[in-house]
N, C-alpha and C. Protein backbone atom coordinates (compact mmCIF):
# COMPACT_ATOMS: atom_id res chain seq x y z
N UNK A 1 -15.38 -155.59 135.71
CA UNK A 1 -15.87 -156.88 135.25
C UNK A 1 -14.81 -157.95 135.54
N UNK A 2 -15.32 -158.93 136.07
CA UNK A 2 -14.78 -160.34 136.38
C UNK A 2 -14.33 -160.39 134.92
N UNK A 3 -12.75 -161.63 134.93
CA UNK A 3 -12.79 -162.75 133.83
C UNK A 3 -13.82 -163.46 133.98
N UNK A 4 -13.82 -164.31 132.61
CA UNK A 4 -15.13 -165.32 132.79
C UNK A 4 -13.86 -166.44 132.80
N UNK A 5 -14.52 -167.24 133.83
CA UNK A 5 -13.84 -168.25 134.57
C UNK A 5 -13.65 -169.30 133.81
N UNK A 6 -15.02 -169.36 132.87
CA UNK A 6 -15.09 -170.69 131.39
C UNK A 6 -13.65 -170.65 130.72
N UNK A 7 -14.12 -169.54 130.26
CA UNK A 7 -12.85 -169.10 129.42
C UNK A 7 -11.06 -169.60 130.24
N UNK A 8 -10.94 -168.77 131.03
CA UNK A 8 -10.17 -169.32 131.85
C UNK A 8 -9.53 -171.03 132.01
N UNK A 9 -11.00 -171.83 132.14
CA UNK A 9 -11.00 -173.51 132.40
C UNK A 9 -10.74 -173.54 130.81
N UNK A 10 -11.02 -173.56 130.03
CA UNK A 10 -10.07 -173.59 128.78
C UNK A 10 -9.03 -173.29 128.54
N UNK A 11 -9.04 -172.07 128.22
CA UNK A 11 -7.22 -171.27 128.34
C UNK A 11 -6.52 -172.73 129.04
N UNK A 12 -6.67 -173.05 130.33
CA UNK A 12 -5.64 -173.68 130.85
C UNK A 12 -5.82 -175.18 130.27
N UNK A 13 -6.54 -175.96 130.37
CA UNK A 13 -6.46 -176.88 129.50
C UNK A 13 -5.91 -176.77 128.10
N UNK A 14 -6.08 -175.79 127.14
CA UNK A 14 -5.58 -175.81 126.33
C UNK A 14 -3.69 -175.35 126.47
N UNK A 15 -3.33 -174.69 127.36
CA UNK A 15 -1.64 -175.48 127.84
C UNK A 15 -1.71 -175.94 129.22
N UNK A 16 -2.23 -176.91 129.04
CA UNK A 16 -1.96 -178.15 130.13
C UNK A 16 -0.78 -178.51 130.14
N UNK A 17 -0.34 -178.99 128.80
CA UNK A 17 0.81 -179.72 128.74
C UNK A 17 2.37 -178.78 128.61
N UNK A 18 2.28 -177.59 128.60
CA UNK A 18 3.35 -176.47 128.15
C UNK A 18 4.23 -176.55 129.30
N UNK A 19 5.69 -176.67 129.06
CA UNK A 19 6.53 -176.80 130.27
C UNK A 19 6.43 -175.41 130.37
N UNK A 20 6.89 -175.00 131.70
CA UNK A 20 7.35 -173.67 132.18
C UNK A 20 6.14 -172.91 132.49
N UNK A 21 4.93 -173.53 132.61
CA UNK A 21 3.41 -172.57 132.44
C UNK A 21 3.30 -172.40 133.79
N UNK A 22 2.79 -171.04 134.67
CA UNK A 22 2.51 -170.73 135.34
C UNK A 22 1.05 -169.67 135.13
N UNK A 23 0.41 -169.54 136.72
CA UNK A 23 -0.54 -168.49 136.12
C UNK A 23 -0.26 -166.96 137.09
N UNK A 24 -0.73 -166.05 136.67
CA UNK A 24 -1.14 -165.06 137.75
C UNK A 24 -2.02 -164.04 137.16
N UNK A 25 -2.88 -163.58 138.52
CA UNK A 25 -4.35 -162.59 138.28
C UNK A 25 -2.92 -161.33 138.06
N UNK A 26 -3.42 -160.69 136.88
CA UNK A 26 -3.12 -159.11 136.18
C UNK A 26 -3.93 -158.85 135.09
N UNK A 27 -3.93 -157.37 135.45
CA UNK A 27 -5.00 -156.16 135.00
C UNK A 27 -6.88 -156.99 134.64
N UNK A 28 -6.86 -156.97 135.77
CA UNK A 28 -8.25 -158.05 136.25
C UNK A 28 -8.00 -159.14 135.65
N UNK A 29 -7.71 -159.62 134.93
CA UNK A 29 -7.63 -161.13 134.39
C UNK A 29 -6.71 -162.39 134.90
N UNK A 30 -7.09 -163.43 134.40
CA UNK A 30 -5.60 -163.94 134.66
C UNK A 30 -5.07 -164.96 133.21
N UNK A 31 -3.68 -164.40 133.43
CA UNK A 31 -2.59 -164.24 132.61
C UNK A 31 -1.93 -166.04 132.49
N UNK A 32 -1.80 -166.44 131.47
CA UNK A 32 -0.89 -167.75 131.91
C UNK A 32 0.42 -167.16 130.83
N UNK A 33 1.51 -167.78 131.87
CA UNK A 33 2.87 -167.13 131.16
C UNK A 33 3.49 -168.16 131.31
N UNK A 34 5.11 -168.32 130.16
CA UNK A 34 5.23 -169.79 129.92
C UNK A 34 7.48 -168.82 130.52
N UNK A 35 7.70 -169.40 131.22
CA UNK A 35 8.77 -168.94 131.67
C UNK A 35 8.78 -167.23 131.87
N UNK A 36 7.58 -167.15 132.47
CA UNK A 36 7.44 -165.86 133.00
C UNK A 36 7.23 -164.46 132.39
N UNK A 37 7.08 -165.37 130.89
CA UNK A 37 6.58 -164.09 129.57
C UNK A 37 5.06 -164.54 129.98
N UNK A 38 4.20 -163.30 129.72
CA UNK A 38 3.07 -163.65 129.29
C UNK A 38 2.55 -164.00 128.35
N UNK A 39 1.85 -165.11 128.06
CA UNK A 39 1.14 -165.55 126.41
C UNK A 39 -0.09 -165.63 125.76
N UNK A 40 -0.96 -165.42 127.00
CA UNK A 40 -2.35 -165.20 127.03
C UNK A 40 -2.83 -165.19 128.61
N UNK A 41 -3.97 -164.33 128.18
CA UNK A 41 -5.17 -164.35 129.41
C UNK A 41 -6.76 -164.30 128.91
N UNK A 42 -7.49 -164.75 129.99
CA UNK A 42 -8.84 -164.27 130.24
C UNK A 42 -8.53 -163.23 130.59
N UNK A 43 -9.38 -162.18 130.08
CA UNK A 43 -9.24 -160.74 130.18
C UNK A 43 -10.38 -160.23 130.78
N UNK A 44 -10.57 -159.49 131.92
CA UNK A 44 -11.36 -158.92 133.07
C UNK A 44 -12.51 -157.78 132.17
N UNK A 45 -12.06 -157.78 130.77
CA UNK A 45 -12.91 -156.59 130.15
C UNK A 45 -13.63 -157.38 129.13
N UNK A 46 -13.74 -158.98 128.79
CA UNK A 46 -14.54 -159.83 127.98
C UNK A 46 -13.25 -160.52 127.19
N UNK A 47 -13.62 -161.59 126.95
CA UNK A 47 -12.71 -162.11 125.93
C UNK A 47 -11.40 -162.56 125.99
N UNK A 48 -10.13 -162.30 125.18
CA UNK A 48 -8.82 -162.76 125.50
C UNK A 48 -7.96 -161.79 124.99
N UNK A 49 -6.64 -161.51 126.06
CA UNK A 49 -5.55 -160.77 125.53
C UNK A 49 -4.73 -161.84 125.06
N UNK A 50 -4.10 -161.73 123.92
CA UNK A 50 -3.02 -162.25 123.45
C UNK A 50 -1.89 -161.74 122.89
N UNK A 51 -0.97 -162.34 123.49
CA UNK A 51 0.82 -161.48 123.36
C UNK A 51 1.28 -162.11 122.13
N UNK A 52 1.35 -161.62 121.07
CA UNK A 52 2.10 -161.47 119.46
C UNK A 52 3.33 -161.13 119.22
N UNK A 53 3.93 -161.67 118.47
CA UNK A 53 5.40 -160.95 117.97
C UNK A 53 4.75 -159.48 117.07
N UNK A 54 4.93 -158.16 117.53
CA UNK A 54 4.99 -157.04 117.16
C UNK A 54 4.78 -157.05 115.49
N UNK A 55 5.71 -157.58 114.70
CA UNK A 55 5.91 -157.76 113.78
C UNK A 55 4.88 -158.53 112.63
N UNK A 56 4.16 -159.05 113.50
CA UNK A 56 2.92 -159.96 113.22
C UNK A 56 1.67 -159.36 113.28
N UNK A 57 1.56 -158.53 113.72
CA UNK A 57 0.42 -158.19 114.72
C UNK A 57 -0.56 -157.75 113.68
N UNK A 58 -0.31 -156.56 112.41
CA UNK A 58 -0.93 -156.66 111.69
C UNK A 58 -1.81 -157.77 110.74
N UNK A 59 -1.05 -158.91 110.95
CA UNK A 59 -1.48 -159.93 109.56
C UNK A 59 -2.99 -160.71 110.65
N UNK A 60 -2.81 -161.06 112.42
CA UNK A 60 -4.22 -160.84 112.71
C UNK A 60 -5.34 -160.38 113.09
N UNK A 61 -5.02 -159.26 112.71
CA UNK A 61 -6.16 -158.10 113.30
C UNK A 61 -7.12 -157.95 111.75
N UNK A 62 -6.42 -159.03 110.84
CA UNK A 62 -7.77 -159.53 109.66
C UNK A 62 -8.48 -159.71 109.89
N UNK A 63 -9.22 -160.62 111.20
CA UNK A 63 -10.25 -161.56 111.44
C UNK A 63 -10.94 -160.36 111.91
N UNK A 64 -12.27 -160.19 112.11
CA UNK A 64 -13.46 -159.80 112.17
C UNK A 64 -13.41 -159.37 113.92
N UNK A 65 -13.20 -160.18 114.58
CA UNK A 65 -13.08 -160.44 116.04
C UNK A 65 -11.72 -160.12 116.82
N UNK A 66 -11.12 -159.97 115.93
CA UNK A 66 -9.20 -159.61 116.04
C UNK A 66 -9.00 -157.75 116.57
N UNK A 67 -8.64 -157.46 117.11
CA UNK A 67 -8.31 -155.96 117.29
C UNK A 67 -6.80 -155.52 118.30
N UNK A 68 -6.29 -154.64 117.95
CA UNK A 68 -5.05 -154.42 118.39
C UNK A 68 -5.58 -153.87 120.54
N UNK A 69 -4.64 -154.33 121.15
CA UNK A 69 -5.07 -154.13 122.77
C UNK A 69 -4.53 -152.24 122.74
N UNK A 70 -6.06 -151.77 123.47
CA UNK A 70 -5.63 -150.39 123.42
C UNK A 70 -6.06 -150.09 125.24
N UNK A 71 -4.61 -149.75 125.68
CA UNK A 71 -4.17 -148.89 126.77
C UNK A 71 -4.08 -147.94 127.04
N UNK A 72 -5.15 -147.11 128.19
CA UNK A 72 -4.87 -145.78 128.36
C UNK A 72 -4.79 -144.77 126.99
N UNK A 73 -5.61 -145.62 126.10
CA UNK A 73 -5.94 -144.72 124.95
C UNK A 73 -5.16 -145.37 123.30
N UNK A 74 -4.04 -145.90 123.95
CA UNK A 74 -3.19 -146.33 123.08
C UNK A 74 -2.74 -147.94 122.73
N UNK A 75 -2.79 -147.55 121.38
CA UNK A 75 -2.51 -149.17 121.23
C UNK A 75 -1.27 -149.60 121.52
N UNK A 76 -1.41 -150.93 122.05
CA UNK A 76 0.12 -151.88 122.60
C UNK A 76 0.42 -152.32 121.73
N UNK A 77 1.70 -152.46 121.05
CA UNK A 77 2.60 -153.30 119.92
C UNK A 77 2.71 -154.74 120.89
N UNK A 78 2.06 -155.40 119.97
CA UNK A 78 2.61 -157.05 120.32
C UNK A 78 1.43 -157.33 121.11
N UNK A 79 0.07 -156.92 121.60
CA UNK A 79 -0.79 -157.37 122.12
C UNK A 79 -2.51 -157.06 121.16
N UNK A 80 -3.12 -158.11 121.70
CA UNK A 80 -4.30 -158.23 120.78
C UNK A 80 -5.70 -158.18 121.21
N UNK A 81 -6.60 -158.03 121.14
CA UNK A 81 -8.05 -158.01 122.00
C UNK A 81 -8.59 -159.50 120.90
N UNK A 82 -8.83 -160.44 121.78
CA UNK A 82 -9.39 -161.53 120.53
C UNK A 82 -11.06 -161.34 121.39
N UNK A 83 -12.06 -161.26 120.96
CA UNK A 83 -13.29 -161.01 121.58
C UNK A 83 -14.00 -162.47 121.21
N UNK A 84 -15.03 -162.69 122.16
CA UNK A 84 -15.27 -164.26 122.54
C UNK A 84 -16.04 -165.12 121.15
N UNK A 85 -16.55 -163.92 119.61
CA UNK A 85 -16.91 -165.09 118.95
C UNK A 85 -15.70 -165.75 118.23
N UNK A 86 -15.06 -164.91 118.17
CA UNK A 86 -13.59 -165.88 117.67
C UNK A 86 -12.66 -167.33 118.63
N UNK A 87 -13.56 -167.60 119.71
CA UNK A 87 -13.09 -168.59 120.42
C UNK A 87 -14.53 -169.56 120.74
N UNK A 88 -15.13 -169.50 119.92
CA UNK A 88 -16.16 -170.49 120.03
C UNK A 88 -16.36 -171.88 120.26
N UNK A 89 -15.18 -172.42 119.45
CA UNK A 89 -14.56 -173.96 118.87
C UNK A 89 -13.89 -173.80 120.20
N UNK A 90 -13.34 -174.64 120.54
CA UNK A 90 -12.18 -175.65 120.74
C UNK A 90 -10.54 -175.11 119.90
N UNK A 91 -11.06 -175.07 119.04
CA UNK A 91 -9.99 -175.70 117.78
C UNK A 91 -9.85 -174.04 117.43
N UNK A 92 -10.76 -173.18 117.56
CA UNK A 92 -10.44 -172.02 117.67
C UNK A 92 -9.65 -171.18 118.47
N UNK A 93 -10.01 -171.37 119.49
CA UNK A 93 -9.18 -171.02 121.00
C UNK A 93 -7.98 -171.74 121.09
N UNK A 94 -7.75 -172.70 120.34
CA UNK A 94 -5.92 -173.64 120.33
C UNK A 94 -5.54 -172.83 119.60
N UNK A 95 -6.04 -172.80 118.44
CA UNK A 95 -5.36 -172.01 117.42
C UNK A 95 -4.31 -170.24 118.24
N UNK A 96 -5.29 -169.25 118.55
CA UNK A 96 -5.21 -168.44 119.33
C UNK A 96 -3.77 -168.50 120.33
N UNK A 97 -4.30 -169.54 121.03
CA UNK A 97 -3.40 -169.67 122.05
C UNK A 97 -2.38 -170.16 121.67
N UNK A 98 -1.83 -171.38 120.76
CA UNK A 98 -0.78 -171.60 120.26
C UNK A 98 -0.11 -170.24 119.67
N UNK A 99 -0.42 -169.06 119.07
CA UNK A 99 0.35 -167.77 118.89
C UNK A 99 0.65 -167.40 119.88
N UNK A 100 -0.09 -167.35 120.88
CA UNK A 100 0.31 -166.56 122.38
C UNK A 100 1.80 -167.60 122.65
N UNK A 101 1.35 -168.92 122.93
CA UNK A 101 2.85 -169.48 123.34
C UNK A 101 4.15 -169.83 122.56
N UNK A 102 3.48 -169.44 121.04
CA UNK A 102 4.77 -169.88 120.37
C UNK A 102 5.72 -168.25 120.46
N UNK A 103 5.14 -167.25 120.79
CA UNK A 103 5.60 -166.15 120.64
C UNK A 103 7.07 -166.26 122.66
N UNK A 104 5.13 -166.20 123.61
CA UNK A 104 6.17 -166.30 124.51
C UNK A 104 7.28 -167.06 124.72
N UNK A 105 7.04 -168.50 124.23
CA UNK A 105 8.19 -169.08 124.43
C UNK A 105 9.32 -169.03 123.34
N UNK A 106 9.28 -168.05 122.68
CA UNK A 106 10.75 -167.56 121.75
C UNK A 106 11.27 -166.41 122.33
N UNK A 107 10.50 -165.90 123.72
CA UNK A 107 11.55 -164.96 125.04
C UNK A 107 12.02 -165.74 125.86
N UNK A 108 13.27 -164.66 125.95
CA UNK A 108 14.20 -164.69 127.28
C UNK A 108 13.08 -165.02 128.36
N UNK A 109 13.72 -166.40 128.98
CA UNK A 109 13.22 -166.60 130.34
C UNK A 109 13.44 -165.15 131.48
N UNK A 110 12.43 -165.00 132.31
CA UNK A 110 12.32 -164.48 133.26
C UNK A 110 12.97 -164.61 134.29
């Protein structure tokens, strides 16, 4: 499965303005990374991956639509499956994505 490209034309508008933002297509999707961390993507399997501080990760996998990213069987520490009714809004999908970049951009540049 394709990303959905909508999604995508959001994602990037919503860091338009983020210094250091770049994009690139990984694990079907594509990824926008803010000094070469990743902080979010349109995700090639529906919806959005989002990169979390580890430490966090429990407090949003509350939401209904929230689920931990599971790889090859196993779940990833510090990544999230956000599935598309939780990005309905606008104001939803900022929200989201502001975790993805406040996280990446508290890493070591690339």
């Amino acid at each position: 499965m394709a990303y959905d490209e909508q999604l995508a034309a959001r994602i990037r508008e919503a860091v338009a303005a983020v210094d250091g933002l770049s994009e690139q297509r990984m694990f079907g999707g594509l990824a926008f990374l803010v000094h070469g961390n990743m902080a979010v993507a349109a995700s090639g399997q529906g919806g959005m991956m989002l990169r979390v501080d580890p430490a966090d990760a429990d407090s949003h996998t509350g939401h209904e639509h929230v689920s931990r990213m599971v790889m090859r069987g196993r779940q990833m520490d510090g990544w999230l499956r956000i599935a598309d009714p939780a990005l309905e809004s606008d104001q939803e999908l900022q929200r989201w994505v502001d975790v993805g970049l406040a996280y990446a951009g508290s890493l070591p540049r690339k």
